[in-house]
Structure formats: C-alpha cells, structure tokens
N, C-alpha and C. Protein backbone atom coordinates (compact mmCIF):
# COMPACT_ATOMS: atom_id res chain seq x y z
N UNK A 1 -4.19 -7.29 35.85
CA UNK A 1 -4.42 -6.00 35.23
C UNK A 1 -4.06 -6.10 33.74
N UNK A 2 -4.73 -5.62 32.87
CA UNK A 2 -4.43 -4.90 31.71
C UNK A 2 -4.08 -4.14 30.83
N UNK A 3 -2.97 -3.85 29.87
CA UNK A 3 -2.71 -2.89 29.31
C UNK A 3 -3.61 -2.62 28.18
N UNK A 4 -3.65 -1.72 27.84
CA UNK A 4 -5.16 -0.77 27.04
C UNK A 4 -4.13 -0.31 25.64
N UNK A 5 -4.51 -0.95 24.90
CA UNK A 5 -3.84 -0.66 23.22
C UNK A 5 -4.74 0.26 22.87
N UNK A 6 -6.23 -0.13 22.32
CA UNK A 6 -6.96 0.95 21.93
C UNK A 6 -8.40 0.67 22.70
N UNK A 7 -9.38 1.30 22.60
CA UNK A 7 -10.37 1.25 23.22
C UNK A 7 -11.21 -0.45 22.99
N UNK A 8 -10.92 -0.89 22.32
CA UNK A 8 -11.28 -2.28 21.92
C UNK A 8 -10.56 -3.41 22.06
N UNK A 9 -8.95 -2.78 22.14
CA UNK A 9 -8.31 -3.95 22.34
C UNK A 9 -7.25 -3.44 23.55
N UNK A 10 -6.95 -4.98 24.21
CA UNK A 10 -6.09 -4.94 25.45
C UNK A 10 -5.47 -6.54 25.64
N UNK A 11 -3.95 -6.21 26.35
CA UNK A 11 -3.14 -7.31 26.45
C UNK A 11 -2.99 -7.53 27.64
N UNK A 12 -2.73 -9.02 28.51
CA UNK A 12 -2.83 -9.33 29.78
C UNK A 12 -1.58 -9.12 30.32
N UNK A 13 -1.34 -8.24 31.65
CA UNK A 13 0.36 -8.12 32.29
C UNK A 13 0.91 -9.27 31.83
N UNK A 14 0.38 -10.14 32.13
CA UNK A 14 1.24 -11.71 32.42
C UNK A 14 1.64 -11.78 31.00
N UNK A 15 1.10 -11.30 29.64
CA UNK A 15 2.11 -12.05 28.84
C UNK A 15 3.40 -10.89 27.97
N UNK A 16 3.56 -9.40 29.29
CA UNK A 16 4.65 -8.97 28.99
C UNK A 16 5.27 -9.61 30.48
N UNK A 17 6.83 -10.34 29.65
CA UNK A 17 8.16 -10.44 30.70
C UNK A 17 8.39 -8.96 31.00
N UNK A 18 8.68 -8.30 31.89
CA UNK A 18 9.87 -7.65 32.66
C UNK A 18 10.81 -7.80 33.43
N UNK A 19 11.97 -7.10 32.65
CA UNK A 19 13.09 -7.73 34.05
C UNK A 19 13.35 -6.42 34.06
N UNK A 20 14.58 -6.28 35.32
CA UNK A 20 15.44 -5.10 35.77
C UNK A 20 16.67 -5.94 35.54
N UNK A 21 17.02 -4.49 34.41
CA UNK A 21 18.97 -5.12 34.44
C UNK A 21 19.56 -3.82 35.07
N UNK A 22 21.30 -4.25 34.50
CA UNK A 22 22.02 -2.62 34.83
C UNK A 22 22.08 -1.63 33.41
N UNK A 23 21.79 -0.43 33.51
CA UNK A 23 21.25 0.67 32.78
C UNK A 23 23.17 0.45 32.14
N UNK A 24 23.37 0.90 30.81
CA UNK A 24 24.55 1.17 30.39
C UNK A 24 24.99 2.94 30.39
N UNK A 25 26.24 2.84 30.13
CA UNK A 25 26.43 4.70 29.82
C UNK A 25 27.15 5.02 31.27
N UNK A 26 26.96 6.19 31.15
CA UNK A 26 27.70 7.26 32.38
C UNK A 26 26.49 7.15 33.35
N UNK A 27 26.90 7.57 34.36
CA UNK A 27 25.96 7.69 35.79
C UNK A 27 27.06 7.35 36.95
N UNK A 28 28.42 7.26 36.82
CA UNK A 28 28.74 6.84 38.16
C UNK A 28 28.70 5.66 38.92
N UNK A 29 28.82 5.68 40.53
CA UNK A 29 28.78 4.44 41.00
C UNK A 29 27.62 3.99 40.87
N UNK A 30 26.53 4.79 40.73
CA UNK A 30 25.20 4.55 40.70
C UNK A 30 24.56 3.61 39.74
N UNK A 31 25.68 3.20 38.70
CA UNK A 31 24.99 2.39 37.53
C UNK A 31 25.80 1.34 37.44
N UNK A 32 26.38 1.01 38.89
CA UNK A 32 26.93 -0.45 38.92
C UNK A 32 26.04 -1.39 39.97
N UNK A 33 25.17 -0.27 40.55
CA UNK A 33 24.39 -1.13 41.95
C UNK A 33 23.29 -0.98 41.67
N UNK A 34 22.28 0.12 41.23
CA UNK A 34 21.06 -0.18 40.80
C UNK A 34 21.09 -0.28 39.29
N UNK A 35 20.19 -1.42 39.31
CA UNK A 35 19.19 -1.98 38.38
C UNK A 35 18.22 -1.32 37.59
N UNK A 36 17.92 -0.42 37.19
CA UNK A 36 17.25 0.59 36.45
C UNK A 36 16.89 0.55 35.23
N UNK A 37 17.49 0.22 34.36
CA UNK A 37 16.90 -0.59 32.67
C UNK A 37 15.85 -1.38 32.71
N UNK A 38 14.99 -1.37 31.94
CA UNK A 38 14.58 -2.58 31.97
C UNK A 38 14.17 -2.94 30.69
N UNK A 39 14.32 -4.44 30.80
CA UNK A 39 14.09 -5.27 29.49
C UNK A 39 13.15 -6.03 29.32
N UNK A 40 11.98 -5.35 28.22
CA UNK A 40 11.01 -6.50 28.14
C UNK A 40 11.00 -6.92 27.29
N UNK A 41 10.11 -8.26 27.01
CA UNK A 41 9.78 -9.25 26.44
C UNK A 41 8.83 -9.62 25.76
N UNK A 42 8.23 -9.64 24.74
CA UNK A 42 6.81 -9.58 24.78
C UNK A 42 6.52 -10.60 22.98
N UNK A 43 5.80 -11.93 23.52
CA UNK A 43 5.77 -13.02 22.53
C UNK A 43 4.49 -12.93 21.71
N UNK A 44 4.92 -12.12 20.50
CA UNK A 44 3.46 -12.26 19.42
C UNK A 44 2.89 -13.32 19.29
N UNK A 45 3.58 -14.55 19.05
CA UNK A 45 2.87 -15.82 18.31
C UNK A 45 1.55 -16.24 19.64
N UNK A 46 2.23 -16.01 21.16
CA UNK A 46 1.56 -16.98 22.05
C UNK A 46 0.65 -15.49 22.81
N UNK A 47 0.52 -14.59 22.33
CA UNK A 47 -0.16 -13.23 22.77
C UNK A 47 -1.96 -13.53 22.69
N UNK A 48 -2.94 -12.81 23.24
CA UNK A 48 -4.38 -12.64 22.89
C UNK A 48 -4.50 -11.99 22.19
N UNK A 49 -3.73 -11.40 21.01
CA UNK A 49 -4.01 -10.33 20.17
C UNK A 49 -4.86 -11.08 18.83
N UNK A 50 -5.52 -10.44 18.47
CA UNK A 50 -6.61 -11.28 17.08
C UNK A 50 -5.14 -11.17 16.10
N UNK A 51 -5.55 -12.74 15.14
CA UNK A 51 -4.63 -13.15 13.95
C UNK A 51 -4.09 -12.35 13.05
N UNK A 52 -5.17 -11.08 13.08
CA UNK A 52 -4.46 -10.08 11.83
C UNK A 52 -3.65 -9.39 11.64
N UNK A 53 -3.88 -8.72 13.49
CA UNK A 53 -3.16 -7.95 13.98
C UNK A 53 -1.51 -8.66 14.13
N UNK A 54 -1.44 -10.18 14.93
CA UNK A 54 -0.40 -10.76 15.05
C UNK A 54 0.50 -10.78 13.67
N UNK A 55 -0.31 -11.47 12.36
CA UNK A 55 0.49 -11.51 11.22
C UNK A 55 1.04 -9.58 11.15
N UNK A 56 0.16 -8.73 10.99
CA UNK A 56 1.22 -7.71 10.63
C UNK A 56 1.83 -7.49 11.57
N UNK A 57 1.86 -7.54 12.54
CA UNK A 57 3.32 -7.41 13.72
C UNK A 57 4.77 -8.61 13.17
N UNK A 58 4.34 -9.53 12.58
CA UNK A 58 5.41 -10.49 12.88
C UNK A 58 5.79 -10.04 11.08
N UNK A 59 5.26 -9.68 10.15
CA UNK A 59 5.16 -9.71 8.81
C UNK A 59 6.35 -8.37 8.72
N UNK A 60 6.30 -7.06 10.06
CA UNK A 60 6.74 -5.80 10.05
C UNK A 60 8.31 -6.45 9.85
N UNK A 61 9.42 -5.86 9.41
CA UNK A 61 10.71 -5.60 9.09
C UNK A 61 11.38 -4.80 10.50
N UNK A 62 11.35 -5.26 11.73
CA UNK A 62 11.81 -4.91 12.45
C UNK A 62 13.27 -5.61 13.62
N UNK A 63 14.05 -4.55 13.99
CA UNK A 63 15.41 -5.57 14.24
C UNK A 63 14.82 -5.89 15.91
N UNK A 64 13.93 -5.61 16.39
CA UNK A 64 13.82 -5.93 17.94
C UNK A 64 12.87 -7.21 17.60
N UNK A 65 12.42 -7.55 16.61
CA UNK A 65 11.68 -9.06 16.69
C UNK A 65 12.66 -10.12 16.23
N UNK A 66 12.35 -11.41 16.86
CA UNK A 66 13.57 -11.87 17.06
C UNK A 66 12.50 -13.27 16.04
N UNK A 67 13.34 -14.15 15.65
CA UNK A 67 13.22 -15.20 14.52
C UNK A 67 12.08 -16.30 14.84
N UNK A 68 11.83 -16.06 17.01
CA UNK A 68 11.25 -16.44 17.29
C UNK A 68 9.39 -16.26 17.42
N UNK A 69 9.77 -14.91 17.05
CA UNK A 69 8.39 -13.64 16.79
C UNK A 69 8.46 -13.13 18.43
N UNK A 70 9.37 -12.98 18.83
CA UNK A 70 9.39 -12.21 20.09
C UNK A 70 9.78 -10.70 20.25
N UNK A 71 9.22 -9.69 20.48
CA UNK A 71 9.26 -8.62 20.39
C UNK A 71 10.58 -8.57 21.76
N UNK A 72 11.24 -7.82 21.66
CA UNK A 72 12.52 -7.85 22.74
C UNK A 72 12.81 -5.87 22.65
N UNK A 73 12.54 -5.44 24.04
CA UNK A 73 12.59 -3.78 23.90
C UNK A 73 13.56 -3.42 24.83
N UNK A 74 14.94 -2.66 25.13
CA UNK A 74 15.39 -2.23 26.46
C UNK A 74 15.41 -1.09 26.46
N UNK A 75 14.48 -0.47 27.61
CA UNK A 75 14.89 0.74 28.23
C UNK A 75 15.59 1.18 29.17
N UNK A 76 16.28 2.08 28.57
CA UNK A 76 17.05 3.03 29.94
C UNK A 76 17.26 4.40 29.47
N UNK A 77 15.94 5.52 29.21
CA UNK A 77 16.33 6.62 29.02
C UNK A 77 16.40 6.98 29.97
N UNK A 78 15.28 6.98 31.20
CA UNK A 78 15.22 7.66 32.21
C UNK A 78 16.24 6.70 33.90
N UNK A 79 16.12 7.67 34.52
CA UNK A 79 17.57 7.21 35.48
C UNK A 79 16.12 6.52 36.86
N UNK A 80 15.53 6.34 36.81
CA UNK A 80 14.27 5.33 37.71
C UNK A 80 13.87 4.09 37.17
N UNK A 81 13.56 3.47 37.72
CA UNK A 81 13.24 1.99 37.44
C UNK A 81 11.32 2.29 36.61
N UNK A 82 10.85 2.68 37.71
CA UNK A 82 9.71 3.20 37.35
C UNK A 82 9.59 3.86 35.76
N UNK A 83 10.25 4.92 35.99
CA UNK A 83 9.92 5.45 34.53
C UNK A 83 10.47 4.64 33.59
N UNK A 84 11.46 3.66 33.58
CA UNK A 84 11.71 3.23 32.47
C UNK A 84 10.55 2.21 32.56
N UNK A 85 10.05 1.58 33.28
CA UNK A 85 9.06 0.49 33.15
C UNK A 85 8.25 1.05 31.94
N UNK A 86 7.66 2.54 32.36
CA UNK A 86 6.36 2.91 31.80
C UNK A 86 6.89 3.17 30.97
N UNK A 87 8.33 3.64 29.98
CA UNK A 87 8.56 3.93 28.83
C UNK A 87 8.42 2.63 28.37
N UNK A 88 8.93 1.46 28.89
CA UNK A 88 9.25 0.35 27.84
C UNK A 88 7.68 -0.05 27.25
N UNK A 89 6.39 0.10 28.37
CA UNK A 89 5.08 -0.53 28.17
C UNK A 89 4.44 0.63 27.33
N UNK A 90 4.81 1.84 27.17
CA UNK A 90 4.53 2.63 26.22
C UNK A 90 4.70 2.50 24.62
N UNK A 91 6.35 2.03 24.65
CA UNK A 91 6.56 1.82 23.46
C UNK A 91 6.29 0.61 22.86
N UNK A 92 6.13 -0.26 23.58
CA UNK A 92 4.92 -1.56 22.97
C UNK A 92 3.69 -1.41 22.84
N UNK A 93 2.72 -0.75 23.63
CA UNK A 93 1.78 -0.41 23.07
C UNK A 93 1.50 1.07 21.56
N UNK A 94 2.62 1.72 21.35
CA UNK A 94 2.86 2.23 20.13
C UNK A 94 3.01 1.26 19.34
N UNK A 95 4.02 0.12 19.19
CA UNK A 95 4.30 -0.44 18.22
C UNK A 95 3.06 -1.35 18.11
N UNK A 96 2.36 -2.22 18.72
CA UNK A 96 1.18 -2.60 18.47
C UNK A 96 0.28 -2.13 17.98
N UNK A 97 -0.21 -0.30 18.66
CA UNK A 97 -1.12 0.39 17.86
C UNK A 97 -0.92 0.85 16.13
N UNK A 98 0.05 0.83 15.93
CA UNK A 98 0.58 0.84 14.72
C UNK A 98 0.48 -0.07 13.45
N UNK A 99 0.34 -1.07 14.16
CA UNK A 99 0.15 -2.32 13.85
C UNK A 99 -1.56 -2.63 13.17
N UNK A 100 -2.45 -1.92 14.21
CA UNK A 100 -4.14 -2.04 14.10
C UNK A 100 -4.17 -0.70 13.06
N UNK A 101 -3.63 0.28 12.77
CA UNK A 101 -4.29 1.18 11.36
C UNK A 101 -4.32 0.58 10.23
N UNK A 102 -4.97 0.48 9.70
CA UNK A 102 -5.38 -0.42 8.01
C UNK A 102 -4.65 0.50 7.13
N UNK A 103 -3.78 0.48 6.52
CA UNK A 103 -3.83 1.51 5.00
C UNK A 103 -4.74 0.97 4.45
N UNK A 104 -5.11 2.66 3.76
CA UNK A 104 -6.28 2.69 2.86
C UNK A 104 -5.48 1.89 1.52
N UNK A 105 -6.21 1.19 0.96
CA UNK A 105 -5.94 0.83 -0.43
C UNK A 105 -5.99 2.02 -1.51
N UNK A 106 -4.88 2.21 -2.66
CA UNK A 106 -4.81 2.83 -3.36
C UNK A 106 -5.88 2.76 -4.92
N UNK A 107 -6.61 4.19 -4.87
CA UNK A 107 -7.50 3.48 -6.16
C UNK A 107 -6.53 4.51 -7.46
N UNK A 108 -6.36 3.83 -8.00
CA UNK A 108 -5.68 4.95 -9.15
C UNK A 108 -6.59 5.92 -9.98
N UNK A 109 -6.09 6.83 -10.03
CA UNK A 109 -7.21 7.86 -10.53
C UNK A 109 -7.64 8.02 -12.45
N UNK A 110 -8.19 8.31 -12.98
CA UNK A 110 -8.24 8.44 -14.05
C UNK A 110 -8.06 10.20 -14.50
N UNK A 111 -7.08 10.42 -15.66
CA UNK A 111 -7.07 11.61 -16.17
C UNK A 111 -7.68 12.12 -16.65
N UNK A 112 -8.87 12.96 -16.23
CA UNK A 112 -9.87 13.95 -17.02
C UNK A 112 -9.98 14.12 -18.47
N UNK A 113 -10.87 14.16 -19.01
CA UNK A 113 -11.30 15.21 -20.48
C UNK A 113 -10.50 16.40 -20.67
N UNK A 114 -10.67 17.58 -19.83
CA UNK A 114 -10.78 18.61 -20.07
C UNK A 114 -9.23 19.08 -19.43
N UNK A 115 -8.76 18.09 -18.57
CA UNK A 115 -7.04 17.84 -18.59
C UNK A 115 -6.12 17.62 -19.96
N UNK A 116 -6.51 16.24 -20.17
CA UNK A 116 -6.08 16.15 -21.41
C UNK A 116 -6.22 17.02 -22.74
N UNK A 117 -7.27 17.75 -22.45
CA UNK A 117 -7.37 18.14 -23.75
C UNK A 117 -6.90 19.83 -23.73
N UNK A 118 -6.64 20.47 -22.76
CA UNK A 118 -5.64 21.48 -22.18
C UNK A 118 -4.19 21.28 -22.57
N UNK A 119 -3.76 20.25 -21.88
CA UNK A 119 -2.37 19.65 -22.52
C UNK A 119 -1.95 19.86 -23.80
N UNK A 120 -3.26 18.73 -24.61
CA UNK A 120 -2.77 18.93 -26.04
C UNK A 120 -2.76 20.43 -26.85
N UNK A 121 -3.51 20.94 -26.52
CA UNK A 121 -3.44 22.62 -26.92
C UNK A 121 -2.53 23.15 -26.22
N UNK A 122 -1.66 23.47 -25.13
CA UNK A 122 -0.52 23.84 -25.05
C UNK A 122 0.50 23.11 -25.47
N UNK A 123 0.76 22.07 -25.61
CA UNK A 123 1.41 21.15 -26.59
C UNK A 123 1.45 22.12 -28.05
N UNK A 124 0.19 21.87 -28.89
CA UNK A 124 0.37 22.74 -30.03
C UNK A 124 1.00 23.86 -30.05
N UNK A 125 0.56 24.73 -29.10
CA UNK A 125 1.06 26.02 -28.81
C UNK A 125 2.30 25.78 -28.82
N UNK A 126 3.04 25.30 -27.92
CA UNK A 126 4.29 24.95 -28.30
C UNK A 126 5.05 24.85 -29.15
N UNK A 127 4.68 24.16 -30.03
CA UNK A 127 5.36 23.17 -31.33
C UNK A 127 5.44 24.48 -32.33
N UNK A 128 3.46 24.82 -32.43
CA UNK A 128 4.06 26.61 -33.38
C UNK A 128 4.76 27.63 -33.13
N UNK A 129 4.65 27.63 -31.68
CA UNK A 129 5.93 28.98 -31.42
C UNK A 129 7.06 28.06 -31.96
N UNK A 130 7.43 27.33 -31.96
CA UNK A 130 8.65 26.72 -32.23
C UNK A 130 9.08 27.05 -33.24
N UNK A 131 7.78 26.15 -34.20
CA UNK A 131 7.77 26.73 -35.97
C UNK A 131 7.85 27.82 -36.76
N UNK A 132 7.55 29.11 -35.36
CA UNK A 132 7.40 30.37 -36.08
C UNK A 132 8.71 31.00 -35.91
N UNK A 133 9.54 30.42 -35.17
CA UNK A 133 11.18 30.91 -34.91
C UNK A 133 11.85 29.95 -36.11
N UNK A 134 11.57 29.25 -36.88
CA UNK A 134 12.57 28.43 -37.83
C UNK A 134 12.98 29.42 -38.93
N UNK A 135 13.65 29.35 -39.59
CA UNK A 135 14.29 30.19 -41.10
C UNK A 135 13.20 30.10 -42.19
N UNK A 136 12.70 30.96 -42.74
CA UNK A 136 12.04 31.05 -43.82
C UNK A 136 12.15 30.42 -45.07
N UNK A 137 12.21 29.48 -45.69
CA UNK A 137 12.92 29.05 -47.14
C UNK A 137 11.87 29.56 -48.24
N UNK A 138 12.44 30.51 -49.11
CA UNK A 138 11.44 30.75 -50.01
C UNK A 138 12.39 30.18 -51.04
C-alpha cells in the first residue's frame, strides 16, 4: 500500500519504519504495559521521492533530521496505538507536502512616475511651510 502526498506523488509503506514504544507522561499503570507511541522513521536519501523534492527536504533546517538525512518523528498525543500511527503518517506527509510548494521568486518592483513625482511636491510643500515659520530678517 501507499501513502498519497499529493495527487501526483506517493511513498511506498515499506520505506516508512514504524515501531511501538512506551508513550511518556502521566497515564498510570497503563503507560508502563502498553506500547502506544510510536516512532517513525523515514530515510530521505534512500526514499522514491524525485531529487528536488529530496534536496529541499534534506537542505530544510530541521532538528528531527538526523546527519544521516533520516527524518525521525515520535508520537504520543493520542492514548491508542492506532491514532498515534495515523498522527505520526500525517505529519510526514505534511512535512513532505511542504516540501513540493515552489516559492514564487521575488521580482522587485519599480517606483512609478507619478509616485515619485507626488513625493517630491509634498517634499516641497514641506520645506516651505517650514520656511514660512522662520524669523523675518529685514
């Protein structure tokens, strides 16, 4: 089976690891015997994802990629094994989709005629009110 990034692109189960660990925090006896966290794994360099996509994933400034280019995620919001599964495969496919938006390139704009030349006439305006408050010297 496959996970579905965007309508064009998709990653094979097999190359996310999942494990079940023990969930940390409060919960009681309950969070010394089940296994409920879970921790996945998931290796950019050796992934089917196209090259471009891989470089900006591994290029991103993030503390869950590890030196090896391994994406490393643990969940345990929710108190089921299940739901944390689907949170952890959620939030890898966010961080991947994130990954496929292009920023637009910035074109710098040019300042108008009729900008500039507004400016400079309130500019003037300026400067003579200024001039017309100074002391008279006759």
């Amino acid at each position: 089976m496959a996970i579905m990034i965007t309508s064009s692109l998709m990653i094979d189960d097999a190359e996310v690891e999942m494990t079940a660990i023990r969930a940390q925090g409060a919960g009681g006896q309950n969070v010394n015997k089940v296994s409920s966290a879970i921790h996945l794994r998931f290796d950019v360099k050796a992934s089917s994802l196209p090259d471009p996509i891989k470089q900006r994933l591994l290029s991103k400034a993030d503390s869950r990629l590890t030196a090896d280019g391994v994406f490393v995620l643990k969940a345990q919001n929710f108190r089921t094994q299940e739901q944390n599964r689907a949170d952890a495969q959620n939030r890898l496919v966010s961080w991947i989709k994130a990954a496929t938006i292009m920023q637009k390139k910035r074109r710098p704009t040019k300042i108008g005629k009729g900008v500039k030349k507004r400016r400079e006439a309130s500019k003037k305006q300026h400067s003579e009110r200024k001039q017309r408050r100074q002391k008279i010297d006759f």
